[in-house]
C-alpha atoms as a PDB file:
ATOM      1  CA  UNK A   1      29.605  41.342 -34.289  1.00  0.00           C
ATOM      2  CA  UNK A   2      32.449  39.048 -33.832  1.00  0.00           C
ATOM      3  CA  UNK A   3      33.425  40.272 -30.936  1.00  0.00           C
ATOM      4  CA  UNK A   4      30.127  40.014 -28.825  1.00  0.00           C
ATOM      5  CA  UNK A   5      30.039  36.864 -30.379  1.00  0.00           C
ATOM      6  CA  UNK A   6      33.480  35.599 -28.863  1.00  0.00           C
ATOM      7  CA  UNK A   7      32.181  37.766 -24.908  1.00  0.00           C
ATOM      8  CA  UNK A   8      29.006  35.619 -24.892  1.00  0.00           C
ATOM      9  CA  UNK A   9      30.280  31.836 -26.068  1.00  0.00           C
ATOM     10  CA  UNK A  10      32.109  31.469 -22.344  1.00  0.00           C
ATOM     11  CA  UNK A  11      28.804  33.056 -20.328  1.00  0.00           C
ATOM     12  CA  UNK A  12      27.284  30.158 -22.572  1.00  0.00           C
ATOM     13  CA  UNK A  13      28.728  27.477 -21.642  1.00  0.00           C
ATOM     14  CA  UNK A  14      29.604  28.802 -18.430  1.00  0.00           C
ATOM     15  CA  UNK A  15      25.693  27.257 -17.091  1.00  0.00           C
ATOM     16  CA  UNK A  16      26.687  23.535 -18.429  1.00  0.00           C
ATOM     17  CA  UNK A  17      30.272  23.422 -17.280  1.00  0.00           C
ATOM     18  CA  UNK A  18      29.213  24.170 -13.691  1.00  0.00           C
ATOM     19  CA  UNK A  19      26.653  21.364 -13.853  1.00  0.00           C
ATOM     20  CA  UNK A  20      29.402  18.919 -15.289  1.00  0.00           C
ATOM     21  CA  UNK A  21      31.916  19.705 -12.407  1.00  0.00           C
ATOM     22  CA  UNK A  22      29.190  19.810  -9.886  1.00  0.00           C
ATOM     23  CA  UNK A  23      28.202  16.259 -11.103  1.00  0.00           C
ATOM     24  CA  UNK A  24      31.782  15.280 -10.763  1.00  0.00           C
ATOM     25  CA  UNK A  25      31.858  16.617  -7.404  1.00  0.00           C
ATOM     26  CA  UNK A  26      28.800  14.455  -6.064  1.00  0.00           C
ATOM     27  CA  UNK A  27      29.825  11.213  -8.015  1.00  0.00           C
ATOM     28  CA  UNK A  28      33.188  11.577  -6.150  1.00  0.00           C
ATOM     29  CA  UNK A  29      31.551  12.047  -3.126  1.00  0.00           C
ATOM     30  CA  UNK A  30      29.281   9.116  -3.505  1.00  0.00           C
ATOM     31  CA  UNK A  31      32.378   6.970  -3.978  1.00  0.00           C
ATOM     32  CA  UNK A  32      33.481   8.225  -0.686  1.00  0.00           C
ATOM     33  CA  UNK A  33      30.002   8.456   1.669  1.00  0.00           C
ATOM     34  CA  UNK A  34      28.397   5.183   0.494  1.00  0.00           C
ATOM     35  CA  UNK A  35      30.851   2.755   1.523  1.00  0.00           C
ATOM     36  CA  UNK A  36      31.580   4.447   4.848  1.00  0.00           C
ATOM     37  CA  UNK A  37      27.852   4.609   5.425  1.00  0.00           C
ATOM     38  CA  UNK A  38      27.886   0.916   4.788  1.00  0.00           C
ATOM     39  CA  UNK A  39      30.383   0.275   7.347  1.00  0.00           C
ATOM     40  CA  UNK A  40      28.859   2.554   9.637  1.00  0.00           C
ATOM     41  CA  UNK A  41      25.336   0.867   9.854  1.00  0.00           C
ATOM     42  CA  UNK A  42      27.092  -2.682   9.222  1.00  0.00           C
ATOM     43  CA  UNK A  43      28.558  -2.072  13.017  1.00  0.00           C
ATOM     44  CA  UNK A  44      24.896  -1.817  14.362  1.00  0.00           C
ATOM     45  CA  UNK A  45      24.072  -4.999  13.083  1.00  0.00           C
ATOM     46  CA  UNK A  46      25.228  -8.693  13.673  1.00  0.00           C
ATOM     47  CA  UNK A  47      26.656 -10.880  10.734  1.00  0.00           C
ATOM     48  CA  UNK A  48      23.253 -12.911  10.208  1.00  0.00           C
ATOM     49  CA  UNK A  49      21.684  -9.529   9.164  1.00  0.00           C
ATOM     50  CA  UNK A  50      24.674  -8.760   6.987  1.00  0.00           C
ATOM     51  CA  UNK A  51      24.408 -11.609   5.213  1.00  0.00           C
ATOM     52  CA  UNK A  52      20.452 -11.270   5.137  1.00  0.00           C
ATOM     53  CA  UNK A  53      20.056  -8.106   4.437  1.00  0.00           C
ATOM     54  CA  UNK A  54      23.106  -6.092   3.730  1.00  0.00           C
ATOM     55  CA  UNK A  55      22.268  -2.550   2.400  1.00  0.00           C
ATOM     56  CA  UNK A  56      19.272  -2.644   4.628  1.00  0.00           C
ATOM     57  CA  UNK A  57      18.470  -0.911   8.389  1.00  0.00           C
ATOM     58  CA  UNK A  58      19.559  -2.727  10.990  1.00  0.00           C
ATOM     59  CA  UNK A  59      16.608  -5.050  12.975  1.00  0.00           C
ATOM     60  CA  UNK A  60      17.436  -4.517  15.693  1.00  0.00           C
ATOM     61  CA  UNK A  61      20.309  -2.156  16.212  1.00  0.00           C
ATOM     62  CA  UNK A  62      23.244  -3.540  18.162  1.00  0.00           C
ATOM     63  CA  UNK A  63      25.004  -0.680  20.014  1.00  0.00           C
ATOM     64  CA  UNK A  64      26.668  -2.651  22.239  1.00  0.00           C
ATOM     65  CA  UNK A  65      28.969  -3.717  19.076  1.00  0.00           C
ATOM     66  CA  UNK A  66      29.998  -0.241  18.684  1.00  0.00           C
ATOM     67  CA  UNK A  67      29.645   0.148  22.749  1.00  0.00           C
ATOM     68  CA  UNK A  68      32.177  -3.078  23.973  1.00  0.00           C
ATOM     69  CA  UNK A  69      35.003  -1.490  21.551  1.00  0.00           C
ATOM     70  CA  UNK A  70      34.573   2.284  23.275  1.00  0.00           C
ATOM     71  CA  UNK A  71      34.693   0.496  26.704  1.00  0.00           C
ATOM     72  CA  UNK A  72      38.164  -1.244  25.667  1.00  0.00           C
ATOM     73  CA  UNK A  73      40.938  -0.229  27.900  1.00  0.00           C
ATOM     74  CA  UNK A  74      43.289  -1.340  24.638  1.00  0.00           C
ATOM     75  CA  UNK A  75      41.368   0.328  22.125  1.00  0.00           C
ATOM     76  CA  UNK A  76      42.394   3.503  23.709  1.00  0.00           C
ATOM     77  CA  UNK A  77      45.854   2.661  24.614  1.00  0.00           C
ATOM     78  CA  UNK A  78      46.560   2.040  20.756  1.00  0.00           C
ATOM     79  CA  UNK A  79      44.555   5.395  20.137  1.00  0.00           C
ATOM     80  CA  UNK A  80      47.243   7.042  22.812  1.00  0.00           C
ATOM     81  CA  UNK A  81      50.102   4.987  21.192  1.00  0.00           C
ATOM     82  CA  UNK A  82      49.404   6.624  17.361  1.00  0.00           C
ATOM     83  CA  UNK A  83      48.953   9.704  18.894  1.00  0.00           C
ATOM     84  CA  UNK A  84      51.887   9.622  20.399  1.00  0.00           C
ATOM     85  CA  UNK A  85      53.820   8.371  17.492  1.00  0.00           C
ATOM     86  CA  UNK A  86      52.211  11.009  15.083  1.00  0.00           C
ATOM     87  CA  UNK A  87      53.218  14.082  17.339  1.00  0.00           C
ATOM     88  CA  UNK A  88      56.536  13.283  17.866  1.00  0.00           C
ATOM     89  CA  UNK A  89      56.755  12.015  14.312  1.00  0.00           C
ATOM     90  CA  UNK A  90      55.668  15.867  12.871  1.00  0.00           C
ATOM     91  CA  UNK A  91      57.446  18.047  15.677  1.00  0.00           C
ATOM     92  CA  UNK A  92      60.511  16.038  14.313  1.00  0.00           C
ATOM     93  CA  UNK A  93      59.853  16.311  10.764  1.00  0.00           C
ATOM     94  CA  UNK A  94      58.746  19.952  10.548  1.00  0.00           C
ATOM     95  CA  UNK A  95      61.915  21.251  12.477  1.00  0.00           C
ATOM     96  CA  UNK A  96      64.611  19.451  10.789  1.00  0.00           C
ATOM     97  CA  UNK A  97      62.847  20.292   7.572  1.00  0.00           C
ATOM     98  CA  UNK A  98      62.190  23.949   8.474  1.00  0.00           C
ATOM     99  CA  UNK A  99      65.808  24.489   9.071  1.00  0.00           C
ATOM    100  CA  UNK A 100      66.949  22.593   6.226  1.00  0.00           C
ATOM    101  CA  UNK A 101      64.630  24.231   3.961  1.00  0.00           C
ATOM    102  CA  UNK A 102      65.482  27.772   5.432  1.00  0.00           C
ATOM    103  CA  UNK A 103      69.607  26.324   4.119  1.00  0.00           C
ATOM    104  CA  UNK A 104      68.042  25.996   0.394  1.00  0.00           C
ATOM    105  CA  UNK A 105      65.887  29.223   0.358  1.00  0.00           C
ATOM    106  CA  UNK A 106      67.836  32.057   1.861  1.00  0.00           C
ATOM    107  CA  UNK A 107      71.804  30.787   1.841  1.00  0.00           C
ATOM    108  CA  UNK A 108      73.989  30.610  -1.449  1.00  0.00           C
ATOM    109  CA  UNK A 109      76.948  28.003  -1.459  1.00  0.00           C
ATOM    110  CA  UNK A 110      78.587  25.524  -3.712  1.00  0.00           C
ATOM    111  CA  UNK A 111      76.172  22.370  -4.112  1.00  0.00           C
ATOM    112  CA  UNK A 112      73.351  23.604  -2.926  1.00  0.00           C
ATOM    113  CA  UNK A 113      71.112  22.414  -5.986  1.00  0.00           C
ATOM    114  CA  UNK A 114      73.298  19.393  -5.713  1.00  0.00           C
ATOM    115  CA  UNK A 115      72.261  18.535  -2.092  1.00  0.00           C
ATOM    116  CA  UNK A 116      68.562  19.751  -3.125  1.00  0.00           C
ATOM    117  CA  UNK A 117      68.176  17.542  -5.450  1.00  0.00           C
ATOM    118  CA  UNK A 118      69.285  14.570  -3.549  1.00  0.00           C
ATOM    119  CA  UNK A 119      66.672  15.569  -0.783  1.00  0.00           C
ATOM    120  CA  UNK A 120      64.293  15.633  -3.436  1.00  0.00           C
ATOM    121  CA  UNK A 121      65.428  11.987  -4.777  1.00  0.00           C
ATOM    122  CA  UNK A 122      64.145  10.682  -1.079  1.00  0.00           C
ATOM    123  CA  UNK A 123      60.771  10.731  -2.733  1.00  0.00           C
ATOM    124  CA  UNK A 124      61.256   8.238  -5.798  1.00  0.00           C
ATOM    125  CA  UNK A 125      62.487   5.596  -2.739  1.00  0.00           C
ATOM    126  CA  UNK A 126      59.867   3.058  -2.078  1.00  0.00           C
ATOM    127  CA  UNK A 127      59.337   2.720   1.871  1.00  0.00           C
ATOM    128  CA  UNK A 128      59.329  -1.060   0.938  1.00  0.00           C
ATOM    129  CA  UNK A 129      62.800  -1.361  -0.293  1.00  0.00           C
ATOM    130  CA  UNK A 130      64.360   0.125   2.116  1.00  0.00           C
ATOM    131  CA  UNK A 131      62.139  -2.282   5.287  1.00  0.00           C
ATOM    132  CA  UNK A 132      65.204  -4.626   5.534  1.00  0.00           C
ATOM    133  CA  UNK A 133      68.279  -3.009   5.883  1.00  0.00           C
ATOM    134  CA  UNK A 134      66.047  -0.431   8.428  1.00  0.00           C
ATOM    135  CA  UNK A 135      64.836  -3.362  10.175  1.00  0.00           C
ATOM    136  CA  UNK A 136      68.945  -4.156  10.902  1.00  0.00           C
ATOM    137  CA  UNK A 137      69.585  -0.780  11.509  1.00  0.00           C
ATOM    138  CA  UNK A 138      67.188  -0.897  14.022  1.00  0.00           C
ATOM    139  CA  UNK A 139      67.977  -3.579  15.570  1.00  0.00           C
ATOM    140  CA  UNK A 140      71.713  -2.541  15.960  1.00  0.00           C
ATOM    141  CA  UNK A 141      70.927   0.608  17.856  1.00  0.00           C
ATOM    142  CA  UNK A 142      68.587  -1.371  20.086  1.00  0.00           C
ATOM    143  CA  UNK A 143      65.799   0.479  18.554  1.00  0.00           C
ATOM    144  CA  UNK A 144      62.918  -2.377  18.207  1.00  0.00           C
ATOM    145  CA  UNK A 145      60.062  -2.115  20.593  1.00  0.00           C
ATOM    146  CA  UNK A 146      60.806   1.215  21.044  1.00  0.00           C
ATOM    147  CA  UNK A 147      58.553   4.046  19.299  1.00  0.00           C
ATOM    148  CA  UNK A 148      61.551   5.955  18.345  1.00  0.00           C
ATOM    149  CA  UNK A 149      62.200   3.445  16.131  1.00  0.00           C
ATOM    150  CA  UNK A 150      58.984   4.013  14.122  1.00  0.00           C
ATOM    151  CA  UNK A 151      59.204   7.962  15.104  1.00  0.00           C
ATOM    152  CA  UNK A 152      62.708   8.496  13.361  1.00  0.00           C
ATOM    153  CA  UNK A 153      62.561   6.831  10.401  1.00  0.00           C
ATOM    154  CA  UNK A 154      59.096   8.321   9.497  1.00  0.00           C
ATOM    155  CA  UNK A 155      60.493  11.370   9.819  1.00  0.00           C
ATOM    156  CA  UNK A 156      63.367  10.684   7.667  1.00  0.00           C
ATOM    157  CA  UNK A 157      60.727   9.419   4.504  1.00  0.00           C
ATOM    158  CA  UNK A 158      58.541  12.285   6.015  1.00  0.00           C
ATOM    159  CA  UNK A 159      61.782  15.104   4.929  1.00  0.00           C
ATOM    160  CA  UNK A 160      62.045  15.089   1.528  1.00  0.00           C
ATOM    161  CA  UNK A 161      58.481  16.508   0.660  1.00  0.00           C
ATOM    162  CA  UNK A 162      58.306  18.703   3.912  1.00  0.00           C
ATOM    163  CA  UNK A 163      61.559  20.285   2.901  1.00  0.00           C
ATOM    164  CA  UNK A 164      60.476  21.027  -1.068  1.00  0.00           C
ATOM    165  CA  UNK A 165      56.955  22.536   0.044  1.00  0.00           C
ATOM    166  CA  UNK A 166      58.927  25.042   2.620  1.00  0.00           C
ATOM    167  CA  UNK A 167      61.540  25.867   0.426  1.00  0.00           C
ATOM    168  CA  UNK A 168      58.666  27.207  -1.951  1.00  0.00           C
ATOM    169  CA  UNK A 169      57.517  29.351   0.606  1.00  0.00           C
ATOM    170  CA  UNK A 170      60.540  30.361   2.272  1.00  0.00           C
ATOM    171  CA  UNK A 171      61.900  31.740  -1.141  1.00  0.00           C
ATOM    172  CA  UNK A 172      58.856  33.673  -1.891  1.00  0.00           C
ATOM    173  CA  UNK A 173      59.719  35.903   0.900  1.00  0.00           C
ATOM    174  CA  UNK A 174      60.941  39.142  -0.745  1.00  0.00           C
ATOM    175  CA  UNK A 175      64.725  39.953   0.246  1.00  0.00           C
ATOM    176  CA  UNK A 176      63.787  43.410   1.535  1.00  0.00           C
ATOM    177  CA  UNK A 177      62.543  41.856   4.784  1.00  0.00           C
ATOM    178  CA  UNK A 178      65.350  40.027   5.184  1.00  0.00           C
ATOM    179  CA  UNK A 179      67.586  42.998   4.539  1.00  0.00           C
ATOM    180  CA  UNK A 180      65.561  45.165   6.735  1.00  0.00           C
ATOM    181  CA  UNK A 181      65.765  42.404   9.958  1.00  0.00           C
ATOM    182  CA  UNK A 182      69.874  42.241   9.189  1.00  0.00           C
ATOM    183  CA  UNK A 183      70.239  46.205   9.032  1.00  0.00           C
ATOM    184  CA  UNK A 184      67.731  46.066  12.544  1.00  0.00           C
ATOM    185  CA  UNK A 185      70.576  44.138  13.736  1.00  0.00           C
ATOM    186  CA  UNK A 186      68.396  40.448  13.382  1.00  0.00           C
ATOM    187  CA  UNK A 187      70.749  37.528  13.516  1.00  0.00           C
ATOM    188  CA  UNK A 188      70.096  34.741  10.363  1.00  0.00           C
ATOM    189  CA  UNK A 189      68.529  32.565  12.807  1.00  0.00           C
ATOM    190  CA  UNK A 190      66.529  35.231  14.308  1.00  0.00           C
ATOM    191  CA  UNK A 191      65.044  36.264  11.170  1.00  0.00           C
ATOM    192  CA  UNK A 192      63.972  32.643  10.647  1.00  0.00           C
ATOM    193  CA  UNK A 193      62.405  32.380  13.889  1.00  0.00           C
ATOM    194  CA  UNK A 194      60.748  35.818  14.416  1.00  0.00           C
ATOM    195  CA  UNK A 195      60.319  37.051  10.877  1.00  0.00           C
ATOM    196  CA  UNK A 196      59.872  33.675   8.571  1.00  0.00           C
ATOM    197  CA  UNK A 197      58.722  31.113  10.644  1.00  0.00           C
ATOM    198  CA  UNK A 198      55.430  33.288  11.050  1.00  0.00           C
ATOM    199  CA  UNK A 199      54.866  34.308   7.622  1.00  0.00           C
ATOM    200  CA  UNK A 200      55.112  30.817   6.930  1.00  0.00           C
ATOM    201  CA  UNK A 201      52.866  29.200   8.864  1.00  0.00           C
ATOM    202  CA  UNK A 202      50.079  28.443   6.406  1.00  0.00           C
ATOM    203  CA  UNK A 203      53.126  26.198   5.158  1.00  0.00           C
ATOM    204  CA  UNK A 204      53.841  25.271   8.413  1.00  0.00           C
ATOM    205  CA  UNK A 205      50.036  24.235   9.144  1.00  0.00           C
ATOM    206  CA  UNK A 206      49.802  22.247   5.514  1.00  0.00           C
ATOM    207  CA  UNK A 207      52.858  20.141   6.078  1.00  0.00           C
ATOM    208  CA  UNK A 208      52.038  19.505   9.646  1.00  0.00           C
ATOM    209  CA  UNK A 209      48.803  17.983   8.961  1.00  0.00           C
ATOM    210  CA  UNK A 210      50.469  15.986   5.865  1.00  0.00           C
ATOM    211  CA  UNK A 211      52.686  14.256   8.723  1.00  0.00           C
ATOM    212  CA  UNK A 212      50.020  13.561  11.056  1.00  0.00           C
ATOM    213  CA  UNK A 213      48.041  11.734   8.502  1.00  0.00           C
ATOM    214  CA  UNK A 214      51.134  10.009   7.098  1.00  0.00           C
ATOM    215  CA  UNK A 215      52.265   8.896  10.377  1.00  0.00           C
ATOM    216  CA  UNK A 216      48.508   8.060  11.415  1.00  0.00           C
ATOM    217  CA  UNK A 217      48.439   5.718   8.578  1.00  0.00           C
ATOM    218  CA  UNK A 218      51.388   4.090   8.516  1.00  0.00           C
ATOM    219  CA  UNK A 219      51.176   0.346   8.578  1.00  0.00           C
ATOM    220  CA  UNK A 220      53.934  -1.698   7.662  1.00  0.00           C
ATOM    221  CA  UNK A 221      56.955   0.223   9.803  1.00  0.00           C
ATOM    222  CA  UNK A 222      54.939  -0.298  12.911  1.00  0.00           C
ATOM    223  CA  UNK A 223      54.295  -3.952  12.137  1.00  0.00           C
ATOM    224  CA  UNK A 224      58.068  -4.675  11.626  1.00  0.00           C
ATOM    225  CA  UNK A 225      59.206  -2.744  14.749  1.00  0.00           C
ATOM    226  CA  UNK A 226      56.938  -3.755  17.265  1.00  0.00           C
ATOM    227  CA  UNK A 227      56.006  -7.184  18.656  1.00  0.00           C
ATOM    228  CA  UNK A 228      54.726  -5.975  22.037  1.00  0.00           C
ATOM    229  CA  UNK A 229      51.015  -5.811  22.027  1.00  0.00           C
ATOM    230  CA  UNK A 230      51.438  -2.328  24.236  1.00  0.00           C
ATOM    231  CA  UNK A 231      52.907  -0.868  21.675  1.00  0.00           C
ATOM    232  CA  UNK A 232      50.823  -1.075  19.149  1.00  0.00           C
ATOM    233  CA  UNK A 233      49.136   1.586  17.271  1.00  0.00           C
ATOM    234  CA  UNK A 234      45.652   2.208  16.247  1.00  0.00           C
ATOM    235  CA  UNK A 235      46.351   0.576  12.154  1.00  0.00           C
ATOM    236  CA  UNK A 236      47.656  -2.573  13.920  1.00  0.00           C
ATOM    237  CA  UNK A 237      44.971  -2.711  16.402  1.00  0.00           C
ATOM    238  CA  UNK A 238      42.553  -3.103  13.205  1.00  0.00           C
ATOM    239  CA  UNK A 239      44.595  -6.140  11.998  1.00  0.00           C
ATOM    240  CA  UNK A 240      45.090  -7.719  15.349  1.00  0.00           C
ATOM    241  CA  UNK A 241      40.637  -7.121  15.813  1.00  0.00           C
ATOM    242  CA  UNK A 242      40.284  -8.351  12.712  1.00  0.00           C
ATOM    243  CA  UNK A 243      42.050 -11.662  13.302  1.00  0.00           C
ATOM    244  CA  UNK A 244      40.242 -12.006  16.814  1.00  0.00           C
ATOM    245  CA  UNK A 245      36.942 -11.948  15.079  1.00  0.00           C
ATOM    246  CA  UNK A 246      37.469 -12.830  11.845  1.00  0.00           C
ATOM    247  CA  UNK A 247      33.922 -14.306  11.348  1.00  0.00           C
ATOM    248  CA  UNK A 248      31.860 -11.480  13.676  1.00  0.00           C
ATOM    249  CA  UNK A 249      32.240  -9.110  10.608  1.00  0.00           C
ATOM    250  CA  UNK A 250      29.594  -6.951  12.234  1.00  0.00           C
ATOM    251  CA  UNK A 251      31.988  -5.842  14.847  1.00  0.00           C
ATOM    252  CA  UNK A 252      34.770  -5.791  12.779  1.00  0.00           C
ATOM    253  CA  UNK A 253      33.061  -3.537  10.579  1.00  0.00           C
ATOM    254  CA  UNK A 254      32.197  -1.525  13.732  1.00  0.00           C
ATOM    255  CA  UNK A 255      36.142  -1.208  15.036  1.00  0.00           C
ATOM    256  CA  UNK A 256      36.800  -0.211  11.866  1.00  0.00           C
ATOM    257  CA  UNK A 257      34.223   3.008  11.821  1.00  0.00           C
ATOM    258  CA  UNK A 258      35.747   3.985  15.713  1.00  0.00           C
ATOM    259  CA  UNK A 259      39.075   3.834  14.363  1.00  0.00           C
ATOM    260  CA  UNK A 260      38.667   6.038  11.720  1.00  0.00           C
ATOM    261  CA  UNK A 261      36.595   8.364  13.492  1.00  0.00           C
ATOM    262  CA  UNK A 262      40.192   9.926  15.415  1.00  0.00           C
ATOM    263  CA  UNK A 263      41.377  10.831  11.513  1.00  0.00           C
ATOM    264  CA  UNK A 264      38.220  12.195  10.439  1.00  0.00           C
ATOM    265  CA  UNK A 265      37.902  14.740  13.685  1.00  0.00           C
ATOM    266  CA  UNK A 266      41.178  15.733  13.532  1.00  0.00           C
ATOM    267  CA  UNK A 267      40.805  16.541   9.453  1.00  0.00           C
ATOM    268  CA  UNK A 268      37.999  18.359   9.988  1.00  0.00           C
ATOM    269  CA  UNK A 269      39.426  20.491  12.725  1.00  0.00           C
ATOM    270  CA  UNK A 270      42.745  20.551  10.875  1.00  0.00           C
ATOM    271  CA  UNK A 271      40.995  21.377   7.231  1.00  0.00           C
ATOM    272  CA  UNK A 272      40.699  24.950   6.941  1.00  0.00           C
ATOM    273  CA  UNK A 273      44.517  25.063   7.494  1.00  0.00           C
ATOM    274  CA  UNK A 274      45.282  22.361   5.120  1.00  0.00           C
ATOM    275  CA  UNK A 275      43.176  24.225   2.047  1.00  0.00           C
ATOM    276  CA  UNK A 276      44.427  27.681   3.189  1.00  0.00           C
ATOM    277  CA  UNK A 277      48.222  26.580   3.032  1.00  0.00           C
ATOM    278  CA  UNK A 278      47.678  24.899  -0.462  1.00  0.00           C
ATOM    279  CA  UNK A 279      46.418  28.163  -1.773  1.00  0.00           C
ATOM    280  CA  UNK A 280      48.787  30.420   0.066  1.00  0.00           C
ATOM    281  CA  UNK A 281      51.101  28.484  -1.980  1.00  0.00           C
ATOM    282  CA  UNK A 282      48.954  28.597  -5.463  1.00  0.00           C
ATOM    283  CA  UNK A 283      49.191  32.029  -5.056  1.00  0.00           C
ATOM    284  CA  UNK A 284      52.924  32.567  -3.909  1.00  0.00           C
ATOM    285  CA  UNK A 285      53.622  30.262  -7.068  1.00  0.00           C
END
């Protein structure tokens, strides 16, 4: 009796656990939807109507908010400018990492955990502290108003994480393939190019998309680095829109929605290789 007892308590509860998480789920998502909703129907109306009637419909709707920003010549250039930035930024990131994390997994030498672990230190250093002295470093090698000066250093605060999720991966290769490829007559590099590199890419996808969005959203670097309005990317282009019409909120609100909506496509295009990486990796672990 005790035992079908103990087999039917979880099937019990199983009914009122699934509600709780499933209640979770859609109070997290209403966290999420209702203020971008807000902002999205915000940008159809003008500020009196905000002001009037702020979680209402728009009367009337004011496309031409959401219209004048889509027929900006420098709304685009900034979106061209961050995409720029976050391509190079990742290509950089991912093979430098790739390499270096290929170093940790598959080589044995005096240090390694040593040099590991101060790889893995890069991520307990605040961005912030380290604006100045990058700022003069930039500035000696000529670097400011120039996007390799925001594409290098994001990589180099992009590394340490990149590295420690493909080291995970690139360990849980068995050794027999690697053994096989050397007795086949592979070189070390060519097994990490033919052989690992392709096993790996659900790693590969997850920490690609990581650097997009990290480069995407990056503020603060770009600010410092450039003061040529050309140059600017899509983050700054909501500051500098912002103080342009600082009391039109309506159409802030709407420049807001159009620059977000670059992120959201490319996460939903990019999110069945983000979620199949991360459990790749559950698994591997």
């Amino acid at each position: 009796m005790s035992t079908s007892r103990h087999k039917q308590s979880p099937t019990s509860g199983g009914p009122l656990r699934s509600l709780s998480l499933h209640t979770i789920v859609v109070i997290t998502a209403l966290f999420v939807a209702v203020p971008l909703v807000y902002a999205v129907l915000g940008g159809f109306k003008t500020t009196r109507q905000l002001s009037s009637n702020p979680i209402g419909l728009p009367d009337p709707w004011m496309p031409e908010n959401y219209g004048g920003i889509l027929a900006s010549g420098s709304f685009w250039h900034m979106l061209w400018n961050s995409t720029y930035i976050a391509v190079l930024t990742t290509l950089v990131v991912v093979a430098v990492s790739a390499l270096a994390a290929f170093v940790f997994a598959r080589f044995a030498f005096r240090g390694r955990e040593a040099l590991f672990t101060m790889f893995a230190a890069g991520l307990m250093f605040p961005f912030a502290v380290a604006i100045l002295p990058l700022f003069v470093l930039l500035r000696m090698f000529g670097l400011l108003d120039n996007p390799l000066g925001v594409i290098l250093p994001q990589a180099a605060f992009g590394m340490p994480m990149t590295i420690i999720i493909l080291r995970g991966f690139f360990r849980a290769i068995p050794g027999e393939i690697e053994e096989a490829a050397i007795l086949d007559g592979c070189t070390p590099f060519g097994f990490f190019w033919r052989i690992l590199l392709p096993m790996a890419r659900p790693a590969i996808a997850t920490v690609s998309v990581l650097a997009v969005v990290s480069s995407w959203n990056q503020f603060m670097l770009p600010l410092v680095v450039f003061s040529d309005d050309g140059l600017f990317t899509i983050p700054l282009g909501v500051q500098q829109f912002q103080g342009q019409y600082a009391t039109d909120v309506a159409r802030v609100m709407a420049y807001i929605v159009v620059a977000m909506l670059p992120a959201l496509g490319f996460y939903a295009v990019a999110e069945r290789q983000l979620v199949s990486g991360l459990t790749a990796g559950a698994v591997k672990g």
